[in-house]
C-alpha atoms as a PDB file:
ATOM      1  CA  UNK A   1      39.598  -4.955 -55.046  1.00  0.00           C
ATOM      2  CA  UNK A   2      40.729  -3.487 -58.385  1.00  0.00           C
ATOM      3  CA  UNK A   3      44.242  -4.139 -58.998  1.00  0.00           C
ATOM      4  CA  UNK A   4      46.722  -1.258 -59.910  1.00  0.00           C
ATOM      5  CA  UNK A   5      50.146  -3.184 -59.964  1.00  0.00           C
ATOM      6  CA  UNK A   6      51.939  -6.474 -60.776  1.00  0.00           C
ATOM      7  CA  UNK A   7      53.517  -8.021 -57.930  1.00  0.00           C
ATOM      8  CA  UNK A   8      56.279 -11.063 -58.019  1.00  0.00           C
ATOM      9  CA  UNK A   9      57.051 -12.552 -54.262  1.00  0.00           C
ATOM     10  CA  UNK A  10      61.069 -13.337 -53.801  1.00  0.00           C
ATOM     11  CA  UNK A  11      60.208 -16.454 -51.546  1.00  0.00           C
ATOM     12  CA  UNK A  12      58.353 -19.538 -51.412  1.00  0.00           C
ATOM     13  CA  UNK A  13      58.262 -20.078 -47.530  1.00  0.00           C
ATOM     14  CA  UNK A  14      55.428 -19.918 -44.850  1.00  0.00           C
ATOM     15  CA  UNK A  15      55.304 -15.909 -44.825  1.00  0.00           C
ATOM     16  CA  UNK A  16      55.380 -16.290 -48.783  1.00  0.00           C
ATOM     17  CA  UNK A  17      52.078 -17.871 -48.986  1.00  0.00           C
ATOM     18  CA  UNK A  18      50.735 -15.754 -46.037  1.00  0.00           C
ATOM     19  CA  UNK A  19      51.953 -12.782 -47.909  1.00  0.00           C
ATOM     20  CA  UNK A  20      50.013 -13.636 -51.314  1.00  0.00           C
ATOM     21  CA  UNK A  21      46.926 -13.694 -49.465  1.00  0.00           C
ATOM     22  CA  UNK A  22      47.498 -10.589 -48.098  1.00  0.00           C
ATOM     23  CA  UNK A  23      48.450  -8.801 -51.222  1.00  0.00           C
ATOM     24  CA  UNK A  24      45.871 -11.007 -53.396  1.00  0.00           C
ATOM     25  CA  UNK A  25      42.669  -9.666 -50.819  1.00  0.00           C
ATOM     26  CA  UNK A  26      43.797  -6.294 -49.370  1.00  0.00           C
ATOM     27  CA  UNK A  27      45.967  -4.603 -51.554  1.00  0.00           C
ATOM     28  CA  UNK A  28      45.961  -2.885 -55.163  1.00  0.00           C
ATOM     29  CA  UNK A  29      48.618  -5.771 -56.195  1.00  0.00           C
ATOM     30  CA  UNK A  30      48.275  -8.568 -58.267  1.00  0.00           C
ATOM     31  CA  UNK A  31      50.731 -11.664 -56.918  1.00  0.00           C
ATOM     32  CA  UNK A  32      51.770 -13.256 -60.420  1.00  0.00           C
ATOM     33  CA  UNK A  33      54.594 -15.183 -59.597  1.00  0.00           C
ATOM     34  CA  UNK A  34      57.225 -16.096 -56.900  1.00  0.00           C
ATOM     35  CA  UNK A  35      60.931 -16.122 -57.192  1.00  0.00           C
ATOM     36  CA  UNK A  36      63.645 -18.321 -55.224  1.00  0.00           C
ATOM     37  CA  UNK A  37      67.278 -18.976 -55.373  1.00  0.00           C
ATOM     38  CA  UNK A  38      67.937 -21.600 -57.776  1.00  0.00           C
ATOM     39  CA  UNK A  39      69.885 -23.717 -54.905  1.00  0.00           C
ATOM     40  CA  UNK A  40      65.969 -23.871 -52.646  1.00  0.00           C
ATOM     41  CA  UNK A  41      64.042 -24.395 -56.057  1.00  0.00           C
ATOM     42  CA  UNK A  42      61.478 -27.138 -55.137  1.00  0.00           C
ATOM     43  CA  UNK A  43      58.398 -26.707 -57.496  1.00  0.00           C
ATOM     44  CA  UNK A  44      57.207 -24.981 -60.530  1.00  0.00           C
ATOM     45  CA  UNK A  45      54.221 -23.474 -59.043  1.00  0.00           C
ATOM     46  CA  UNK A  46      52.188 -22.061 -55.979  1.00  0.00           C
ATOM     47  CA  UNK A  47      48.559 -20.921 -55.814  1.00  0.00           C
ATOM     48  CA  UNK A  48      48.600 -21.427 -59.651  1.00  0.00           C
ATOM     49  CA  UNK A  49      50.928 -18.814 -59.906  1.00  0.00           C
ATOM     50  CA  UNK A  50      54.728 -19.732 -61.430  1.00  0.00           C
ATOM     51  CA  UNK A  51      57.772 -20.148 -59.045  1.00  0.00           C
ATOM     52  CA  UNK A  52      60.763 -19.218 -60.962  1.00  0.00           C
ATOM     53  CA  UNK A  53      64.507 -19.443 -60.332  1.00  0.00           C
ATOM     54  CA  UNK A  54      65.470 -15.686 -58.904  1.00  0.00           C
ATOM     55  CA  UNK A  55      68.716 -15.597 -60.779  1.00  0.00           C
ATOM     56  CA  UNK A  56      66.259 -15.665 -63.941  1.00  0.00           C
ATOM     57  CA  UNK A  57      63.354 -13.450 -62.983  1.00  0.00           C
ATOM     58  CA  UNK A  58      64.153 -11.181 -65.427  1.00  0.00           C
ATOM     59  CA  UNK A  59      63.401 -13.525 -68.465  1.00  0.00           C
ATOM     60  CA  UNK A  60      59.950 -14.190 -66.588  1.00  0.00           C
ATOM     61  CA  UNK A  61      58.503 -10.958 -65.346  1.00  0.00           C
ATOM     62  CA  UNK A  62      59.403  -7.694 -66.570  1.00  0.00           C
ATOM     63  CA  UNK A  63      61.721  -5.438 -64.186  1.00  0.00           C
ATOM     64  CA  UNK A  64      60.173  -1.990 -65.363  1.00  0.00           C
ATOM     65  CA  UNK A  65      56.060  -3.783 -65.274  1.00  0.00           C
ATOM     66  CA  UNK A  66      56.506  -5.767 -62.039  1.00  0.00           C
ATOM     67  CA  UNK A  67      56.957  -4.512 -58.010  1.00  0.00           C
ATOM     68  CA  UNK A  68      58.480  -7.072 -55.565  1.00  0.00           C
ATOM     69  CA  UNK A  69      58.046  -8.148 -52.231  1.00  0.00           C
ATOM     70  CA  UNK A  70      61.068 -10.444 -50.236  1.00  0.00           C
ATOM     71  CA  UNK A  71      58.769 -12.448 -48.197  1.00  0.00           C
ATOM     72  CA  UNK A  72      61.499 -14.214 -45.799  1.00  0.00           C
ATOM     73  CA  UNK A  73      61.189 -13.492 -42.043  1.00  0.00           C
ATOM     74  CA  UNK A  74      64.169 -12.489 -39.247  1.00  0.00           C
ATOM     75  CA  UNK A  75      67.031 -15.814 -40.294  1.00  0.00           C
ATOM     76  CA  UNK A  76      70.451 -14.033 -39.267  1.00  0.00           C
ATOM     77  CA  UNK A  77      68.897 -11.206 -37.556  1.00  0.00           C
ATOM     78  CA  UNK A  78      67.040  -9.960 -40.732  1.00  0.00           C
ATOM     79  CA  UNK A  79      70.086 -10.208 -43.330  1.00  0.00           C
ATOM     80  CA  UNK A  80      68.252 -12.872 -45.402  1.00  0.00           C
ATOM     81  CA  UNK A  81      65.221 -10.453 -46.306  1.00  0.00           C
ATOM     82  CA  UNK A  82      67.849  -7.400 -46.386  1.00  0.00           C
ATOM     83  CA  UNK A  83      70.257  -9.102 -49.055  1.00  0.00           C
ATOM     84  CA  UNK A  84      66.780 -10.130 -50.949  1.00  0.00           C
ATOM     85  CA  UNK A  85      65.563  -6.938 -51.068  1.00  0.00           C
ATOM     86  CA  UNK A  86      68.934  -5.282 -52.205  1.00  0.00           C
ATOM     87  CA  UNK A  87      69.645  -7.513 -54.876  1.00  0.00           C
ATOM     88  CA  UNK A  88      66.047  -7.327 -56.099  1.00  0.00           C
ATOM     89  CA  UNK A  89      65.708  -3.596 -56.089  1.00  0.00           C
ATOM     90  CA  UNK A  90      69.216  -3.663 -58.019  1.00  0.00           C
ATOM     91  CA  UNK A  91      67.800  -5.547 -60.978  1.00  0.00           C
ATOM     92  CA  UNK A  92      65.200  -3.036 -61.460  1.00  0.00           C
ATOM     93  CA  UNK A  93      62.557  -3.867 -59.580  1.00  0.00           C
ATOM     94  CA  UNK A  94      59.995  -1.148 -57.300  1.00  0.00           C
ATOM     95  CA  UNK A  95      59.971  -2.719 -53.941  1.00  0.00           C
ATOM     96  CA  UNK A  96      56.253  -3.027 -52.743  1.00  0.00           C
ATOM     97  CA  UNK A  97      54.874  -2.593 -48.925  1.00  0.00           C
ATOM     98  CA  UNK A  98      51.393  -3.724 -47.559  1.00  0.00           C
ATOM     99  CA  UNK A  99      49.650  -2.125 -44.763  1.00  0.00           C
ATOM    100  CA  UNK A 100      46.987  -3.885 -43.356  1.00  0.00           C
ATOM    101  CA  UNK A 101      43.546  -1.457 -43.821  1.00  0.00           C
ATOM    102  CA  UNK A 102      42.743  -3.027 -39.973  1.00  0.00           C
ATOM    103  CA  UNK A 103      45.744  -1.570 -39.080  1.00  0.00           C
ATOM    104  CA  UNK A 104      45.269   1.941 -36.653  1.00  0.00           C
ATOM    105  CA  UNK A 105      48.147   4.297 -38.009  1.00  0.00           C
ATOM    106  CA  UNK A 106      48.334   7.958 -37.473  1.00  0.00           C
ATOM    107  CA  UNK A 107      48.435  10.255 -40.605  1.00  0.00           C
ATOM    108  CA  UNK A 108      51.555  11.552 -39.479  1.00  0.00           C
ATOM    109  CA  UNK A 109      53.820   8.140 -39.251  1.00  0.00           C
ATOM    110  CA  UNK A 110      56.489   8.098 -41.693  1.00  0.00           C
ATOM    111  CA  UNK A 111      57.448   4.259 -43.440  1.00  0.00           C
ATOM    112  CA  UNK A 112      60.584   3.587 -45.313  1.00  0.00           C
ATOM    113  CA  UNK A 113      59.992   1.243 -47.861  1.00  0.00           C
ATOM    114  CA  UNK A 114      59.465  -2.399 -47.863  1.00  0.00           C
ATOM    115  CA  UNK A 115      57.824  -2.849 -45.245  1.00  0.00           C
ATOM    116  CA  UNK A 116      54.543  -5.138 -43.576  1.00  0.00           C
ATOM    117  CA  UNK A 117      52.274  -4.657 -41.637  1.00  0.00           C
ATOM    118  CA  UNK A 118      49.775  -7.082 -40.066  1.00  0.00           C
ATOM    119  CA  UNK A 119      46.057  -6.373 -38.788  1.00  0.00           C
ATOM    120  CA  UNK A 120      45.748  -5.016 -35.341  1.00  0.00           C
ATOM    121  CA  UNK A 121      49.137  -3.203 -35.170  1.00  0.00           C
ATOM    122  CA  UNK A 122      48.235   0.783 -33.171  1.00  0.00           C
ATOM    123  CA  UNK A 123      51.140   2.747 -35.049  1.00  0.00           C
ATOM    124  CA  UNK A 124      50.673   5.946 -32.499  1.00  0.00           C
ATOM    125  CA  UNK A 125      51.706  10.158 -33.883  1.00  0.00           C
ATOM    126  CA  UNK A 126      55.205  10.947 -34.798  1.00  0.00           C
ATOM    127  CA  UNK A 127      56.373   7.163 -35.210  1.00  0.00           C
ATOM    128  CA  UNK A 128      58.928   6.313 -37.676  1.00  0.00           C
ATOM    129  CA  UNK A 129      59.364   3.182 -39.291  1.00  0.00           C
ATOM    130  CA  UNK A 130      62.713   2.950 -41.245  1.00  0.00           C
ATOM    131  CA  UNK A 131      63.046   0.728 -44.346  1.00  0.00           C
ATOM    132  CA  UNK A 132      62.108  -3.664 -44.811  1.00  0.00           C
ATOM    133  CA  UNK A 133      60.628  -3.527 -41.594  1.00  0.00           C
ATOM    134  CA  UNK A 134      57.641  -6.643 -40.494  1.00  0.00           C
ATOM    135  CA  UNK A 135      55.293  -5.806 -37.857  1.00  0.00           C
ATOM    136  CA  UNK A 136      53.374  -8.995 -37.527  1.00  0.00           C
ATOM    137  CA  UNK A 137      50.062  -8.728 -36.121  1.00  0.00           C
ATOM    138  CA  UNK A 138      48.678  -7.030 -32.679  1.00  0.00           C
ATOM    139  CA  UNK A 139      51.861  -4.507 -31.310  1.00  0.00           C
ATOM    140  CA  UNK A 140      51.343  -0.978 -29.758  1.00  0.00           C
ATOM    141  CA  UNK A 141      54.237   1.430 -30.904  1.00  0.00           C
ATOM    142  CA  UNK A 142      53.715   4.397 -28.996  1.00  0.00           C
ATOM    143  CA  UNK A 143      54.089   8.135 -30.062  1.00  0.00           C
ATOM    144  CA  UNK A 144      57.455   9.315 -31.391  1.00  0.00           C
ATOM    145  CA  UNK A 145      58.958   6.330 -31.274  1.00  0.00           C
ATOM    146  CA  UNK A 146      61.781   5.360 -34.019  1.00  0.00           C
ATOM    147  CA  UNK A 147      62.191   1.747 -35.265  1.00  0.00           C
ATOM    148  CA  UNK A 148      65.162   1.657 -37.563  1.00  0.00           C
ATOM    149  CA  UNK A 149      66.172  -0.547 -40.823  1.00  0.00           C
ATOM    150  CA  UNK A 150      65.677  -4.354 -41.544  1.00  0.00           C
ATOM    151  CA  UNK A 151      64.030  -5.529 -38.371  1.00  0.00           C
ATOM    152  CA  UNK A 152      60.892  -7.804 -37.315  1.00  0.00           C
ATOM    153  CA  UNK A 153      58.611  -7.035 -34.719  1.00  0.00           C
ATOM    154  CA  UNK A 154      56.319 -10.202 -33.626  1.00  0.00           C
ATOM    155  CA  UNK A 155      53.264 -10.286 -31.736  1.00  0.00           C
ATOM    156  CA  UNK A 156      51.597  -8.283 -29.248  1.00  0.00           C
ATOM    157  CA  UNK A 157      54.694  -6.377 -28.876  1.00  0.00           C
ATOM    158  CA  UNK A 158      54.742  -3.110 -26.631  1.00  0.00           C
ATOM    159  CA  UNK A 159      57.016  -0.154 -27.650  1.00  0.00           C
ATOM    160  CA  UNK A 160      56.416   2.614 -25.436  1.00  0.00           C
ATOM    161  CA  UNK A 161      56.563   6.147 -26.325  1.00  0.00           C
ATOM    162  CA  UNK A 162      59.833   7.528 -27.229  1.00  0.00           C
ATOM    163  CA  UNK A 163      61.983   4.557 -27.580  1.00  0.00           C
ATOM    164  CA  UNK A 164      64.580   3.869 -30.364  1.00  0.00           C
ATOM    165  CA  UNK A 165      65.201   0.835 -31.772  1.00  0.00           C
ATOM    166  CA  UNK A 166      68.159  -0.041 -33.770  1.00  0.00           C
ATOM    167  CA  UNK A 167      68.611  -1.358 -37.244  1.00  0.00           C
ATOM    168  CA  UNK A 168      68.345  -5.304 -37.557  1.00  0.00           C
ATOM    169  CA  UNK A 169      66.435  -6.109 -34.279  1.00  0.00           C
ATOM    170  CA  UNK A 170      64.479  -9.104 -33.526  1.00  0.00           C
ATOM    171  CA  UNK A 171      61.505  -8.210 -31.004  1.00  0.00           C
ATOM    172  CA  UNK A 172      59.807 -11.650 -30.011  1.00  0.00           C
ATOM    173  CA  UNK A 173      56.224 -11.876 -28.889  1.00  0.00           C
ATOM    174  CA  UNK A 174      54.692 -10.149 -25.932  1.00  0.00           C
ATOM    175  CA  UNK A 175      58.020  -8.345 -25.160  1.00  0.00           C
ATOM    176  CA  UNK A 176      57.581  -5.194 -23.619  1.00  0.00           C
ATOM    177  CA  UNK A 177      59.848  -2.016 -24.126  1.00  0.00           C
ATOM    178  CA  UNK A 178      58.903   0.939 -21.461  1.00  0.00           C
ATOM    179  CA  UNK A 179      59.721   4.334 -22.160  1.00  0.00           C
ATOM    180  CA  UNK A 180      62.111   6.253 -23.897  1.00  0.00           C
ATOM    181  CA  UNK A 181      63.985   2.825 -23.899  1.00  0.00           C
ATOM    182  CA  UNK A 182      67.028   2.417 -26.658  1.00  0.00           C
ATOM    183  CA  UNK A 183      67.935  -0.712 -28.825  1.00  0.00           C
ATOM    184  CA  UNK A 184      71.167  -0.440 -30.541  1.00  0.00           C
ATOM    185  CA  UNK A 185      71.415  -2.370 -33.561  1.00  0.00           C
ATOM    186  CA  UNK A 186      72.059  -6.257 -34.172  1.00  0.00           C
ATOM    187  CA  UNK A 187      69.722  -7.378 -30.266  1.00  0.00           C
ATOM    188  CA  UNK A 188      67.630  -9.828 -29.890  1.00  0.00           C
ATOM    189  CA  UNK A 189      64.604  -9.124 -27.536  1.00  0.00           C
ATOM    190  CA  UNK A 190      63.547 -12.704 -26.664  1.00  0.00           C
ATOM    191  CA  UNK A 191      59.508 -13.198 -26.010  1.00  0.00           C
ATOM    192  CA  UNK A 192      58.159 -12.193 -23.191  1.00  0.00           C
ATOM    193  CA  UNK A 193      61.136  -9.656 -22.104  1.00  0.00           C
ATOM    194  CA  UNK A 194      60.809  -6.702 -20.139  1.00  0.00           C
ATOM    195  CA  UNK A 195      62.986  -3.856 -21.053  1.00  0.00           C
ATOM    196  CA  UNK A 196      63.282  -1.061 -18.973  1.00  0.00           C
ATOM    197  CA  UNK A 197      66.679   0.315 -19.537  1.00  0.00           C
ATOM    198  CA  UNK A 198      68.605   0.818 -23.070  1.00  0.00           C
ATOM    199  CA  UNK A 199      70.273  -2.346 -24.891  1.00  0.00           C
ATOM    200  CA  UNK A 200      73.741  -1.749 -26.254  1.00  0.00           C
ATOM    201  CA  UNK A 201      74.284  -3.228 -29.793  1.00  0.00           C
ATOM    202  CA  UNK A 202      74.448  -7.003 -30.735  1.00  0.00           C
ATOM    203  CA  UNK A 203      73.279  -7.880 -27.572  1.00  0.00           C
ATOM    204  CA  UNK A 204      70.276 -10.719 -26.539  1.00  0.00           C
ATOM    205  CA  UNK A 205      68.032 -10.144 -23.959  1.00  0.00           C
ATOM    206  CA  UNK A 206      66.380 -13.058 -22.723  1.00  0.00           C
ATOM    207  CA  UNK A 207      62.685 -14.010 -22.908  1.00  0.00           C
ATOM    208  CA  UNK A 208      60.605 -15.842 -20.507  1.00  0.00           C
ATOM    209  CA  UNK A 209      61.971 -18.687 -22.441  1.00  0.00           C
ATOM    210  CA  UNK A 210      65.297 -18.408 -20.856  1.00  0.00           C
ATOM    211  CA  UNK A 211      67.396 -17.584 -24.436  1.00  0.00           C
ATOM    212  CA  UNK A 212      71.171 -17.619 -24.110  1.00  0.00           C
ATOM    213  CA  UNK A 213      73.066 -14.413 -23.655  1.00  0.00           C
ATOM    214  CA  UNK A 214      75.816 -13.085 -25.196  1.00  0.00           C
ATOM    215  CA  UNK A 215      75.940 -11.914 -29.232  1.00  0.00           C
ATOM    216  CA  UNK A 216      73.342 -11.635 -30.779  1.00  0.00           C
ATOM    217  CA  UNK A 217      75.367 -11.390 -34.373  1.00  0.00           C
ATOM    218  CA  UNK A 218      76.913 -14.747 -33.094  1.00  0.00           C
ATOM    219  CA  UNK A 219      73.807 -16.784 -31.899  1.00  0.00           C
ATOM    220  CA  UNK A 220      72.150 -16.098 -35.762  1.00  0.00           C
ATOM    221  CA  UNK A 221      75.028 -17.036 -36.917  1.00  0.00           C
ATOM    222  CA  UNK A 222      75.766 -13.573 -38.816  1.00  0.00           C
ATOM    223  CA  UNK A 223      78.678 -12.673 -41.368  1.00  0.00           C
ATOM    224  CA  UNK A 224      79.058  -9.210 -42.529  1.00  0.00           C
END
């Protein structure tokens, strides 16, 4: 695939490397480096490719010649990647999005920015997708609904037509949200849930797994 764009990955983690191969097979982008906090600096290189101290990235890779991607997954209900992709979109650089060409999405769904999407997602009409948002592989989002800022949908999720899902939700695998359902912002859906009726704020709702109730903002451990 011809490449259009230079890409440097803020990350060095599991979703890092799946992330370059993403970019590096189905995407105009060109992965040339990674970037991590000075304090989780382990090695000088991955897939060839420099890892550089993020405080520095500058001095390595050109803010106006290079997009980004923060490739960190839900830690703190999503505040990890959000603070990532602040600080690296206020040094300068474009923040980049990939959306998987095996992906189904209607011409009419609207994405923020930042945001991945796996193979196998069905993004139905009239479905908005706010900004830094992950849809990992295999979910239904049905027509006109609204998935808000900073949040991470896992696998083989189901989010039925209508519903509204808050800014900085966790969805865990197989969960299943019926219709016209509403998430407020800061839940945890755990895997395997069944939601049938709307979620007040910082709330989790356990999985088949049994997770604890109570705050979600507490259980990740969250400071604002």
């Amino acid at each position: 695939m011809h490449k259009t764009g230079s890409l440097v990955i803020v990350g060095d983690s599991a979703f890092a490397e799946v992330a370059f191969e993403y970019f590096m097979h189905q995407s105009t982008f060109d992965v040339v480096g990674f970037a991590v906090e000075r304090a989780y600096l382990k090695r000088d290189s991955l897939f060839g490719k420099p890892v550089v101290a993020f405080e520095d990235i500058e001095q390595h890779f050109a803010p106006a010649q290079h997009w980004f991607y923060a490739a960190t997954v839900y830690t703190q209900l999503n505040r990890l990647r959000t603070r990532l992709y602040s600080a690296t979109t206020a040094k300068g650089y474009r923040p980049a999005s990939f959306v998987s060409p095996d992906a189904r999405v209607w011409p009419n769904v609207r994405f923020g920015e930042h945001c991945f999407v796996f193979e196998n997602n069905v993004i139905q009409p009239f479905v908005q997708i706010g900004d830094n948002v992950v849809l990992w592989s295999g979910n239904h989002i049905g027509h006109h609904a609204r998935i808000g800022n900073n949040c991470f949908i896992a696998s083989h999720v189901v989010i039925s037509g209508f519903s509204e899902i808050g800014d900085n939700v966790f969805i865990g695998v197989n969960a299943t949200l019926g219709n016209n359902v509403t998430v407020g912002r800061d839940c945890l859906i755990g895997a395997g849930a069944l939601v049938l009726k709307d979620v007040p704020e910082d709330k989790v709702v356990p999985g088949t797994a049994g997770d604890p109730g109570g705050s979600a903002r507490r259980l990740n451990r969250v400071r604002e």
